[in-house]
PDB file of N, CA and C in Angstrom:
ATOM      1  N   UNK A   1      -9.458 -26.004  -1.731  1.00  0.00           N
ATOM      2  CA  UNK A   1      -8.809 -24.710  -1.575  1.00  0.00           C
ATOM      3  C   UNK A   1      -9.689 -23.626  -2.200  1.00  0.00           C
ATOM      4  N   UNK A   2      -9.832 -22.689  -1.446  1.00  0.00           N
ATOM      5  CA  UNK A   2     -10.769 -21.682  -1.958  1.00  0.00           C
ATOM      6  C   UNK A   2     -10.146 -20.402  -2.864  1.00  0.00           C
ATOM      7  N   UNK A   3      -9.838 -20.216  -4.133  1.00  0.00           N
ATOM      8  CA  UNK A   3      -8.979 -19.358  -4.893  1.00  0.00           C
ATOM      9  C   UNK A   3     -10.078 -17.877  -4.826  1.00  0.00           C
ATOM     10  N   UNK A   4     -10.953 -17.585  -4.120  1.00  0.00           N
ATOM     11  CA  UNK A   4     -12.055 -16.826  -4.526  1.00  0.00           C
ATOM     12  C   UNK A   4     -11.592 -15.172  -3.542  1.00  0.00           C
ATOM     13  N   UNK A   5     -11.241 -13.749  -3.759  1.00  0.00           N
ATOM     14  CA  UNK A   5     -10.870 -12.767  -3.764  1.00  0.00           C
ATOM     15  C   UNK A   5     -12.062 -12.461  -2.842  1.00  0.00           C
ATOM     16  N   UNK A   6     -11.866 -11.573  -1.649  1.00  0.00           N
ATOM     17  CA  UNK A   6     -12.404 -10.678  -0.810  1.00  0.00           C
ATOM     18  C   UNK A   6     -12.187  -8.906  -0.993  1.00  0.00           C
ATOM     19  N   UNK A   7     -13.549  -8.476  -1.427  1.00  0.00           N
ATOM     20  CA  UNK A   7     -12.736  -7.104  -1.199  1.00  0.00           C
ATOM     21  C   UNK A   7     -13.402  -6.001  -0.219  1.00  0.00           C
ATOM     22  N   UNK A   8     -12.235  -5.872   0.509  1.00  0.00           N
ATOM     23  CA  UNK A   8     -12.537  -4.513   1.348  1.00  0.00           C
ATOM     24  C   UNK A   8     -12.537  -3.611   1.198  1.00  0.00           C
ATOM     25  N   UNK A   9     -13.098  -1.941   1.317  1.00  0.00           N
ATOM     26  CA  UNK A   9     -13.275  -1.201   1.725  1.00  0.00           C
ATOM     27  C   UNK A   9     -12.417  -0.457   2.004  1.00  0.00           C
ATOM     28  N   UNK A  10     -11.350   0.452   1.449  1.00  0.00           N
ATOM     29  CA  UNK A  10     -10.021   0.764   2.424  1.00  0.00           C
ATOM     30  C   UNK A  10     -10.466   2.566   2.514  1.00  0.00           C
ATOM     31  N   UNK A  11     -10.784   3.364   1.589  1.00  0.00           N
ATOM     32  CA  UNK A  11     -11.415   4.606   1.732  1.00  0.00           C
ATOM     33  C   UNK A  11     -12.249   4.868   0.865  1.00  0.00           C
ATOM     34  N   UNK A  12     -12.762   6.119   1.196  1.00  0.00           N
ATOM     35  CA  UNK A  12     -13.580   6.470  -0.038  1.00  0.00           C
ATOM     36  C   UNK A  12     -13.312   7.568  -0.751  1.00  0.00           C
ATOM     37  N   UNK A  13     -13.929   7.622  -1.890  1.00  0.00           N
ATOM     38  CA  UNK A  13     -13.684   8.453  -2.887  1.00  0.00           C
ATOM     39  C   UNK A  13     -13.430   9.444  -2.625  1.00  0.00           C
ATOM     40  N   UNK A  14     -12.535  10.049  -3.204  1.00  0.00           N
ATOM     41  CA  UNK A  14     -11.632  11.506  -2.821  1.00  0.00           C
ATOM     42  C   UNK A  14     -10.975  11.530  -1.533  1.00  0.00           C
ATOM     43  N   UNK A  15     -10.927  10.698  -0.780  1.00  0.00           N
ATOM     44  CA  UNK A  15     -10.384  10.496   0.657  1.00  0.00           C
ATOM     45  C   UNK A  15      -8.808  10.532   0.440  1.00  0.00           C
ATOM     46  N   UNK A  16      -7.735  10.334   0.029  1.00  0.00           N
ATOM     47  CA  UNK A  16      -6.257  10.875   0.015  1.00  0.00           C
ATOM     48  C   UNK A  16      -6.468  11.357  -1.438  1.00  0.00           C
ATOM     49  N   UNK A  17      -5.320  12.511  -0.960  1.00  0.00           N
ATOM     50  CA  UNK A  17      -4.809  13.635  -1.915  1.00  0.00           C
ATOM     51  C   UNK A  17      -4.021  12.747  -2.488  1.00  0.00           C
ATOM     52  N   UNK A  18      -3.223  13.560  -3.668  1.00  0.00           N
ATOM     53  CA  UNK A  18      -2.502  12.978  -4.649  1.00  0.00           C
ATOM     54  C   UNK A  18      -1.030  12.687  -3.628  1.00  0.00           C
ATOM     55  N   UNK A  19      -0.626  11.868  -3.525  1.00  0.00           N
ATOM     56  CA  UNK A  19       0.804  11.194  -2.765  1.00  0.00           C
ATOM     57  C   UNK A  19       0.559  11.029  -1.636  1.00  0.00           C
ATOM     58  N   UNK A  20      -0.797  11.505  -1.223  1.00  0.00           N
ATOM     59  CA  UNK A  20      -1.013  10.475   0.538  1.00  0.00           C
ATOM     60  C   UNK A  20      -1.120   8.930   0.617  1.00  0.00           C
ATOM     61  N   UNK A  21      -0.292   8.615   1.564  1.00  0.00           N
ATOM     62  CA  UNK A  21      -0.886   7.703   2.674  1.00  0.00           C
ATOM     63  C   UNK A  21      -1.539   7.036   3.458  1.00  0.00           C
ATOM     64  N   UNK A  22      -2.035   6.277   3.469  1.00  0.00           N
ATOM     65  CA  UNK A  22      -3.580   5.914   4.600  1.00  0.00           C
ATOM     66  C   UNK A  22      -3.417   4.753   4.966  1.00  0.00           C
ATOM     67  N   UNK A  23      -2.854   4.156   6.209  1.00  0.00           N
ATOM     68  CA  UNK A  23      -2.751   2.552   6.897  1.00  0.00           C
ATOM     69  C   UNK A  23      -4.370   1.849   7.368  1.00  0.00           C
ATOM     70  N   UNK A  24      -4.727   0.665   6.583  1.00  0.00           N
ATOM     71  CA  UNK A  24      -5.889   0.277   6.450  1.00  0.00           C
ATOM     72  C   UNK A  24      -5.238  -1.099   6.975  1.00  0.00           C
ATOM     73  N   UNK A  25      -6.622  -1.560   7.324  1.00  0.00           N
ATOM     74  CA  UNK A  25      -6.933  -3.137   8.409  1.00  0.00           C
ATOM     75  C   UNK A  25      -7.764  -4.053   6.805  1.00  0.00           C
ATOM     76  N   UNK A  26      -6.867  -4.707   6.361  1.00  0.00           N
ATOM     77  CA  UNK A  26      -6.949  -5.421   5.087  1.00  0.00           C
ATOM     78  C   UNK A  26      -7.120  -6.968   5.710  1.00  0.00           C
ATOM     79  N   UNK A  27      -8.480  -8.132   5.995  1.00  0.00           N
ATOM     80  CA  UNK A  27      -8.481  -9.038   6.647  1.00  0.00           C
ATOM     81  C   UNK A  27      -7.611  -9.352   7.936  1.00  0.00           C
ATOM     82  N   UNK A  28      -7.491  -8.349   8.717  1.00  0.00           N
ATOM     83  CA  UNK A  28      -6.394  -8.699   9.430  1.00  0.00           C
ATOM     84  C   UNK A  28      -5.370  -8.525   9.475  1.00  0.00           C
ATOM     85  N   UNK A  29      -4.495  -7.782   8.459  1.00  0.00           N
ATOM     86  CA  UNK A  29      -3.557  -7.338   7.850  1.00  0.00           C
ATOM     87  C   UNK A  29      -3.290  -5.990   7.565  1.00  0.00           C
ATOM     88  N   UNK A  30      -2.238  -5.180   8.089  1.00  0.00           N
ATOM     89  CA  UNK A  30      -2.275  -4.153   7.998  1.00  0.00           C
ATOM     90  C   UNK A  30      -1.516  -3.211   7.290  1.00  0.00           C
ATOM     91  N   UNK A  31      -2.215  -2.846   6.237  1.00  0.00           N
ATOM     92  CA  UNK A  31      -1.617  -2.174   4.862  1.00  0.00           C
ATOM     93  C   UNK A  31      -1.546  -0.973   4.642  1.00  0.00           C
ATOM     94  N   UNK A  32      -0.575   0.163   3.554  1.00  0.00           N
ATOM     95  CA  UNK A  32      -0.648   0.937   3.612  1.00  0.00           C
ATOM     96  C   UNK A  32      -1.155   1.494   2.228  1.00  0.00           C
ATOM     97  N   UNK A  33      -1.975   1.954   2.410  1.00  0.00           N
ATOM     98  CA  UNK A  33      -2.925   2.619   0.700  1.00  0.00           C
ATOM     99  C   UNK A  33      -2.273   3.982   0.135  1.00  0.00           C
ATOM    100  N   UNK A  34      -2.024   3.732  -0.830  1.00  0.00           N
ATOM    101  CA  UNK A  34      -1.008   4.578  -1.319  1.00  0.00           C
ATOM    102  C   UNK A  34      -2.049   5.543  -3.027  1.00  0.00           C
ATOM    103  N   UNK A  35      -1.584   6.349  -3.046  1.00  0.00           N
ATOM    104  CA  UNK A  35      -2.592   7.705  -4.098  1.00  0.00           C
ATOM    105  C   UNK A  35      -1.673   8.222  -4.700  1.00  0.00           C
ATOM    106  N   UNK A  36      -0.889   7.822  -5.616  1.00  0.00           N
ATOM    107  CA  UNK A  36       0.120   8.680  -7.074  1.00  0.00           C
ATOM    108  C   UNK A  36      -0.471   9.203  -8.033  1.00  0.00           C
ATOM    109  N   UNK A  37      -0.964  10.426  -8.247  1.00  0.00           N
ATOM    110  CA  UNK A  37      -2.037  10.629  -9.798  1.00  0.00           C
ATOM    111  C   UNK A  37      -3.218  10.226  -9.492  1.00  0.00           C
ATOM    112  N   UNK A  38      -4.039   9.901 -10.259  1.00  0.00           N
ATOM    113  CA  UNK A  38      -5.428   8.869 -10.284  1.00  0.00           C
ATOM    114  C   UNK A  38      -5.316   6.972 -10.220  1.00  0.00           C
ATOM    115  N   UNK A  39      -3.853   6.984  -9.313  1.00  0.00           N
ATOM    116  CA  UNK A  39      -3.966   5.759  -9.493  1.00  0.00           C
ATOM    117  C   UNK A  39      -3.699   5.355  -7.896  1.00  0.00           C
ATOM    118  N   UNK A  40      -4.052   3.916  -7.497  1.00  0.00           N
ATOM    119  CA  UNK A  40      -4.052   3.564  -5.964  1.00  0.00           C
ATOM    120  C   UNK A  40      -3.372   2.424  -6.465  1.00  0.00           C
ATOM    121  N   UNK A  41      -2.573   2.304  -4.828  1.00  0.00           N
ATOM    122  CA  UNK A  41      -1.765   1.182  -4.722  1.00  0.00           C
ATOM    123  C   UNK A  41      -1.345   0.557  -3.343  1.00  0.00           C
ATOM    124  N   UNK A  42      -1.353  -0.498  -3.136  1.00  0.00           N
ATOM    125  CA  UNK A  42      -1.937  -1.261  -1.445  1.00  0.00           C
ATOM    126  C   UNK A  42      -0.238  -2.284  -1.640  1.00  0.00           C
ATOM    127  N   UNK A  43       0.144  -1.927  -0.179  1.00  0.00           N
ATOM    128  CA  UNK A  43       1.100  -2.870   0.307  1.00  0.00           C
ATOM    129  C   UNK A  43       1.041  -3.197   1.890  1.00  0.00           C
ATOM    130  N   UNK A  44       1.891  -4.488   1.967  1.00  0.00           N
ATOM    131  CA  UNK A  44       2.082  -4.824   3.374  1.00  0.00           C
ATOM    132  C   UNK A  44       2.408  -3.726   3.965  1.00  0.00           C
ATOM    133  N   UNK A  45       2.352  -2.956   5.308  1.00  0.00           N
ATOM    134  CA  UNK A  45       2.406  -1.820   5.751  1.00  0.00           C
ATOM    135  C   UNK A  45       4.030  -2.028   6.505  1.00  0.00           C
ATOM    136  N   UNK A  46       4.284  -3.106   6.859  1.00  0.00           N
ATOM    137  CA  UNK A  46       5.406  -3.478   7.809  1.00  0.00           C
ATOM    138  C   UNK A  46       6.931  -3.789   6.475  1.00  0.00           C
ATOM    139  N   UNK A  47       7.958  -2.906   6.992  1.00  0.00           N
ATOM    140  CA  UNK A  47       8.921  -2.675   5.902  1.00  0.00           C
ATOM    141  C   UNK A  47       9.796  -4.225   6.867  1.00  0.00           C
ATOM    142  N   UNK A  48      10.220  -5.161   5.844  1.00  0.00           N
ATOM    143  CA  UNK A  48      10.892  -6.303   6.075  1.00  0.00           C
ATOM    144  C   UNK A  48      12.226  -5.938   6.945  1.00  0.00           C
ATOM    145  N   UNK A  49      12.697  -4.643   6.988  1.00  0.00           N
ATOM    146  CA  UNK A  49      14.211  -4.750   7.424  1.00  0.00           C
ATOM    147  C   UNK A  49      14.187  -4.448   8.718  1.00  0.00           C
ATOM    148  N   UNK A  50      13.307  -3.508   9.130  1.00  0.00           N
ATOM    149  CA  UNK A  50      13.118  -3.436  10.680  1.00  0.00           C
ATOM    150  C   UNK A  50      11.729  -3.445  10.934  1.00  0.00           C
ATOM    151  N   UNK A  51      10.543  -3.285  10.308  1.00  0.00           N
ATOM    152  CA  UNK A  51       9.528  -3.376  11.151  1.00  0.00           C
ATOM    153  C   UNK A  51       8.469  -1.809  10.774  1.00  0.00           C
ATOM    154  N   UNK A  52       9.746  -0.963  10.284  1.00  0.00           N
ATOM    155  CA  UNK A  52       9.101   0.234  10.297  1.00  0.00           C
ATOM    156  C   UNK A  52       7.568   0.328   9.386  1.00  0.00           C
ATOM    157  N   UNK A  53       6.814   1.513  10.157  1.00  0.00           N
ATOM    158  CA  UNK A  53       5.379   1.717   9.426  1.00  0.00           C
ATOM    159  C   UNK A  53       5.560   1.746   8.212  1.00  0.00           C
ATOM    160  N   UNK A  54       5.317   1.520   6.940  1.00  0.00           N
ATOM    161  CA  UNK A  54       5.662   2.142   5.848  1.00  0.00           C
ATOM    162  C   UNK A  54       4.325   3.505   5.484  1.00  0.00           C
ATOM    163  N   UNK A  55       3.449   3.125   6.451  1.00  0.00           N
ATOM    164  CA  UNK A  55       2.235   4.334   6.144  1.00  0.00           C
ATOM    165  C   UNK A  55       2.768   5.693   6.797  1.00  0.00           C
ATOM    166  N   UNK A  56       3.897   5.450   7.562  1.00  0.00           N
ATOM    167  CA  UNK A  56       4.095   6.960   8.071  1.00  0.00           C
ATOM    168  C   UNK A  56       5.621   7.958   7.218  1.00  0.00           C
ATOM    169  N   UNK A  57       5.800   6.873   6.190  1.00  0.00           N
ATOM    170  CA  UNK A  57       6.700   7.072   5.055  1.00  0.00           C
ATOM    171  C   UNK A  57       6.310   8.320   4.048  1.00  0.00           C
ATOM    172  N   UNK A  58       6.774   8.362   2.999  1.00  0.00           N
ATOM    173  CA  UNK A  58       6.386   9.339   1.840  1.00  0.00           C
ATOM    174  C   UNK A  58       6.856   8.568   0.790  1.00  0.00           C
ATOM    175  N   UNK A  59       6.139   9.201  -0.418  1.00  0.00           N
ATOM    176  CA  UNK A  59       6.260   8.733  -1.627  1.00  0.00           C
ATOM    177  C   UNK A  59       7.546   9.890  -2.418  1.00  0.00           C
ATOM    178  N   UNK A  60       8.597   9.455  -2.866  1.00  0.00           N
ATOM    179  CA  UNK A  60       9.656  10.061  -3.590  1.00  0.00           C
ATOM    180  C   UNK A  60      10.041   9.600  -5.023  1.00  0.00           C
ATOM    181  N   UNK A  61       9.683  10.253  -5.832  1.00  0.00           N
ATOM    182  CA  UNK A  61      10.194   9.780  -7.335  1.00  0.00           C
ATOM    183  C   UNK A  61       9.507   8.281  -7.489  1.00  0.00           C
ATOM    184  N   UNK A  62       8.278   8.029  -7.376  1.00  0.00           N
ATOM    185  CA  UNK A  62       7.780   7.020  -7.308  1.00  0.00           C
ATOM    186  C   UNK A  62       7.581   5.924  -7.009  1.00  0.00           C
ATOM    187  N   UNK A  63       8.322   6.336  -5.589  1.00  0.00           N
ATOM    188  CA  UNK A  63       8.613   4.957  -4.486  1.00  0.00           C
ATOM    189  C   UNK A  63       8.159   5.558  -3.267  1.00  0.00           C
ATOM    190  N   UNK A  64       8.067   4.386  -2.510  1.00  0.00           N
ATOM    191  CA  UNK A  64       7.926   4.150  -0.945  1.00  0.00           C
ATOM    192  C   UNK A  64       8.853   4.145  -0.331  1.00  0.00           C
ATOM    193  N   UNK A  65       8.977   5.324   0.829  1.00  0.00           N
ATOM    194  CA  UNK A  65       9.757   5.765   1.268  1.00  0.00           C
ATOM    195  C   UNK A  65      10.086   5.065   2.873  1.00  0.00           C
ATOM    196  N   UNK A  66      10.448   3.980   3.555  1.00  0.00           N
ATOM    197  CA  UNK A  66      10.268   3.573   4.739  1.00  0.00           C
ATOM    198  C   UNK A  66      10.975   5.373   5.568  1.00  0.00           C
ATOM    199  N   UNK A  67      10.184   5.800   6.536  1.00  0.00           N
ATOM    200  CA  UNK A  67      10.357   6.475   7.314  1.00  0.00           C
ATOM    201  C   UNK A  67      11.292   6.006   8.291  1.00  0.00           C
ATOM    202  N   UNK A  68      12.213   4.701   8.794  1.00  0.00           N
ATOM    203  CA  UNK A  68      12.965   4.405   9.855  1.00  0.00           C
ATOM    204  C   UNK A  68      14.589   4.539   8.936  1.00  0.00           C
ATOM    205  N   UNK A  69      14.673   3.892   7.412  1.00  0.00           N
ATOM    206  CA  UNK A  69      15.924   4.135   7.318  1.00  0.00           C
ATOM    207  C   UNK A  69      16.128   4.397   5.988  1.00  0.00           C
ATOM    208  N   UNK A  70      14.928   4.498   5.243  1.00  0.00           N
ATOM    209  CA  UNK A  70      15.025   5.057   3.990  1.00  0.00           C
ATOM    210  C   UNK A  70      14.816   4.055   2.966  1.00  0.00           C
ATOM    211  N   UNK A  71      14.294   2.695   3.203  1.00  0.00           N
ATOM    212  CA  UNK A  71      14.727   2.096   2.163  1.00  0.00           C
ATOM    213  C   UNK A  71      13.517   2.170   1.184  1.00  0.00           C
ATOM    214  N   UNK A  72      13.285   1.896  -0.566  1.00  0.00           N
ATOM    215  CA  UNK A  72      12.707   2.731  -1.580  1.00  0.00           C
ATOM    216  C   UNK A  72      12.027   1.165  -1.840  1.00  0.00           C
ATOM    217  N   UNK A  73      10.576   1.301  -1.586  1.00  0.00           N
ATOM    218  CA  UNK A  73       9.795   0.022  -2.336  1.00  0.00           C
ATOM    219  C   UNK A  73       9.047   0.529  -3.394  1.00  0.00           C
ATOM    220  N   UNK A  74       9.364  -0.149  -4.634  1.00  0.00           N
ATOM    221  CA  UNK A  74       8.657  -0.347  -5.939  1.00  0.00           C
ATOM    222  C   UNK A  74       7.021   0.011  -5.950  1.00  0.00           C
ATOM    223  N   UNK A  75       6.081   1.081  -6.202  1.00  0.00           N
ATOM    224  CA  UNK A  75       4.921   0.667  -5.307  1.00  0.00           C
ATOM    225  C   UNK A  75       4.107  -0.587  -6.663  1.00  0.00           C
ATOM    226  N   UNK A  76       4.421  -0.750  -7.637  1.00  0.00           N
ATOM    227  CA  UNK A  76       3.792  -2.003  -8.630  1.00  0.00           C
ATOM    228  C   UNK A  76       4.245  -3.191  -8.205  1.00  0.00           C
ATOM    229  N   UNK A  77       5.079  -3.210  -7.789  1.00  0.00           N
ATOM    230  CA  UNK A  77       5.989  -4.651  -7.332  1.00  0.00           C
ATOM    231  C   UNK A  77       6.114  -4.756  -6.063  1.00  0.00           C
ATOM    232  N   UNK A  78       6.363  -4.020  -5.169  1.00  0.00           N
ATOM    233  CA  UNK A  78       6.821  -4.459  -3.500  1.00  0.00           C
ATOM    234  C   UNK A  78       7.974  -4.122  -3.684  1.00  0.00           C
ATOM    235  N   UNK A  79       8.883  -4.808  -4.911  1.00  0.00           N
ATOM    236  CA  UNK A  79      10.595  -4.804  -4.669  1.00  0.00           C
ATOM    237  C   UNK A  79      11.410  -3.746  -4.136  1.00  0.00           C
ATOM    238  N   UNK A  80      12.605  -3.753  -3.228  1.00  0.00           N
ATOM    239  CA  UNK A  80      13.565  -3.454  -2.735  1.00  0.00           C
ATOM    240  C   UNK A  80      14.607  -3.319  -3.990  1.00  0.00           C
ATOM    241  N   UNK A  81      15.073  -2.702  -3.991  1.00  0.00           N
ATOM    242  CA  UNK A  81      16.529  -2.988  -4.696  1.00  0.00           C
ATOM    243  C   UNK A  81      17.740  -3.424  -3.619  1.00  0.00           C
ATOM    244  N   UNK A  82      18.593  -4.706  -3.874  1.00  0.00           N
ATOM    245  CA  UNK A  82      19.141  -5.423  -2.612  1.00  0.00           C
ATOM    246  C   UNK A  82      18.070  -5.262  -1.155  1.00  0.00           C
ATOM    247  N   UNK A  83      16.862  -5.801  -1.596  1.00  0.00           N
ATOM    248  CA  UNK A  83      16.246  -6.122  -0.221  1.00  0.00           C
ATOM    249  C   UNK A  83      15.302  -6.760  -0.798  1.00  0.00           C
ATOM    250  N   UNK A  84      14.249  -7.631   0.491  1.00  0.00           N
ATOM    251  CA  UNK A  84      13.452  -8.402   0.738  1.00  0.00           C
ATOM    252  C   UNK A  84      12.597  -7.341  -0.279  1.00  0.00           C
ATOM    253  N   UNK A  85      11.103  -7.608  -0.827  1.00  0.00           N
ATOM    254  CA  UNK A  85      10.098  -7.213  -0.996  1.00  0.00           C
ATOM    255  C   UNK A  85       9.069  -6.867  -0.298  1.00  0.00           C
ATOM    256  N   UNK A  86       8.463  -6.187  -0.341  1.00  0.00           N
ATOM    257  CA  UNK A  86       6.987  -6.039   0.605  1.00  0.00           C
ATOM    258  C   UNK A  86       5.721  -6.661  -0.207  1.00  0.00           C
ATOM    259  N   UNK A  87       5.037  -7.150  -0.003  1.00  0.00           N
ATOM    260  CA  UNK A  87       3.467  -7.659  -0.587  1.00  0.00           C
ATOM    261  C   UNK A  87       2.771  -6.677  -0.845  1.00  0.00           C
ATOM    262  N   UNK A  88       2.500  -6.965  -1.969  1.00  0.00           N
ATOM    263  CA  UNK A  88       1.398  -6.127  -2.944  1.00  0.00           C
ATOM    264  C   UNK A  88      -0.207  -6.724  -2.509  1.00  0.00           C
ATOM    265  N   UNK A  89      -1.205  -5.725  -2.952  1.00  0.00           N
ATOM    266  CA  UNK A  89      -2.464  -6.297  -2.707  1.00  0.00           C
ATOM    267  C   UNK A  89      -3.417  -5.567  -3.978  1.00  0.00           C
ATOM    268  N   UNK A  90      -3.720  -6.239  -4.431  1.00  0.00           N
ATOM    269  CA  UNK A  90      -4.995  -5.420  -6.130  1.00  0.00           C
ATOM    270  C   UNK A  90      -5.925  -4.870  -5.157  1.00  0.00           C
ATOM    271  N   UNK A  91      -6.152  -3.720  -6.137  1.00  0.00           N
ATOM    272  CA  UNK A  91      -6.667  -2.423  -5.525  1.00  0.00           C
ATOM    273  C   UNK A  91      -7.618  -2.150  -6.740  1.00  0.00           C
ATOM    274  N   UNK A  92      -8.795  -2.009  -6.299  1.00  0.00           N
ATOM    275  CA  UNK A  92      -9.914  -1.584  -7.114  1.00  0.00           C
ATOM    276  C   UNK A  92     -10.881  -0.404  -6.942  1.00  0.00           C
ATOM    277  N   UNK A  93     -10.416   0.339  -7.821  1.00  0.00           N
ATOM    278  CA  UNK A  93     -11.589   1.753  -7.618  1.00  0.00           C
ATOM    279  C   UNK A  93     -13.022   1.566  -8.179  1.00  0.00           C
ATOM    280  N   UNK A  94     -14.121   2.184  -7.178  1.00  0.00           N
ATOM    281  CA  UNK A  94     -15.029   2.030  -7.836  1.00  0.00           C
ATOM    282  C   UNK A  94     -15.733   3.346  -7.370  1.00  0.00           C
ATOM    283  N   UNK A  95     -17.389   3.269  -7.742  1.00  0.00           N
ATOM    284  CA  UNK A  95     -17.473   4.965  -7.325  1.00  0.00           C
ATOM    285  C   UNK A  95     -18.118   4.794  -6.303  1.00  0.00           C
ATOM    286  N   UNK A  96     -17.772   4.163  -5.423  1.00  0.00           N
ATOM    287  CA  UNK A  96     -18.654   3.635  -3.777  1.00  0.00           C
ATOM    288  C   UNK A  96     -17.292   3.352  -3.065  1.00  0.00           C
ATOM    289  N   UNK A  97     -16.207   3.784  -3.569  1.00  0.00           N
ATOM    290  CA  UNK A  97     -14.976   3.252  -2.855  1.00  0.00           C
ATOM    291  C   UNK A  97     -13.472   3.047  -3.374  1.00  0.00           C
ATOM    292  N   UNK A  98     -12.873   2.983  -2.342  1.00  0.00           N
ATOM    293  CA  UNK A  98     -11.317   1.895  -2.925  1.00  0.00           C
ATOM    294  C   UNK A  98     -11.277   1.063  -2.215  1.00  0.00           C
ATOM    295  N   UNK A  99     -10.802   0.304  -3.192  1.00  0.00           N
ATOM    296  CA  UNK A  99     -11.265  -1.482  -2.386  1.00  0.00           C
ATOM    297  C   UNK A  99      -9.619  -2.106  -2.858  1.00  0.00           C
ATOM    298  N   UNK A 100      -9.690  -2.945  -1.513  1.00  0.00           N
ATOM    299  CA  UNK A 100      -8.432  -3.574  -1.098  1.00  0.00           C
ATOM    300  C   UNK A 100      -8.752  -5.247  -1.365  1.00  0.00           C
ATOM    301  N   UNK A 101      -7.964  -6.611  -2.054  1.00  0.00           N
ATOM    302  CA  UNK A 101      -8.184  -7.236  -2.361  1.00  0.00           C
ATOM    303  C   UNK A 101      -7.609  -8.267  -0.944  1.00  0.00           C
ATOM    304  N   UNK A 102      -8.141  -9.404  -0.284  1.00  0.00           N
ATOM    305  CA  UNK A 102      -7.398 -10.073   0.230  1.00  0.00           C
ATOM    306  C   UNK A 102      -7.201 -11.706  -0.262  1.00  0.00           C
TER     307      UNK A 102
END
């Protein structure tokens, strides 16, 4: 079994403003890169309850906002409150990039 981390490429430096959005192709997987402050944060892009984008969402009081019915994901955790979770992905800044872990 190979335990060994891939990292991609998801934008570059200074590329989202503070509380943007950006849906990135993470191995095949399609995530949404998220910018609060000076800090980044990568989730499954697909919200568990219907499907909705979560990249075409907004960030509110420090959550993820699904754009189809509102529901609020944790962006450190994935968690729902009474719901499924979304997948998290480690996110690494460097000064050639933000890099997405798979």
């Amino acid at each position: 079994m190979n335990d060994a981390v891939t990292w991609h490429k998801a934008a570059d430096p200074g590329e989202l403003a503070d509380g943007e959005l950006k849906a990135v192709v993470v191995a095949g997987t399609q995530v949404v890169l998220v910018r609060v402050g000076e800090r980044y944060r990568a989730l499954d892009d697909r919200c568990p309850h219907a499907g909705g984008p979560l990249s075409q969402g907004c960030i509110e009081n420090g959550l993820l906002v699904c754009p189809w019915h509102g529901r609020e994901y944790d962006l450190e955790t994935g968690r729902c409150e009474g719901f499924q979770p979304v997948r998290t992905f480690p996110v690494e800044v460097r000064a050639d990039g933000i890099f997405v872990a798979s």
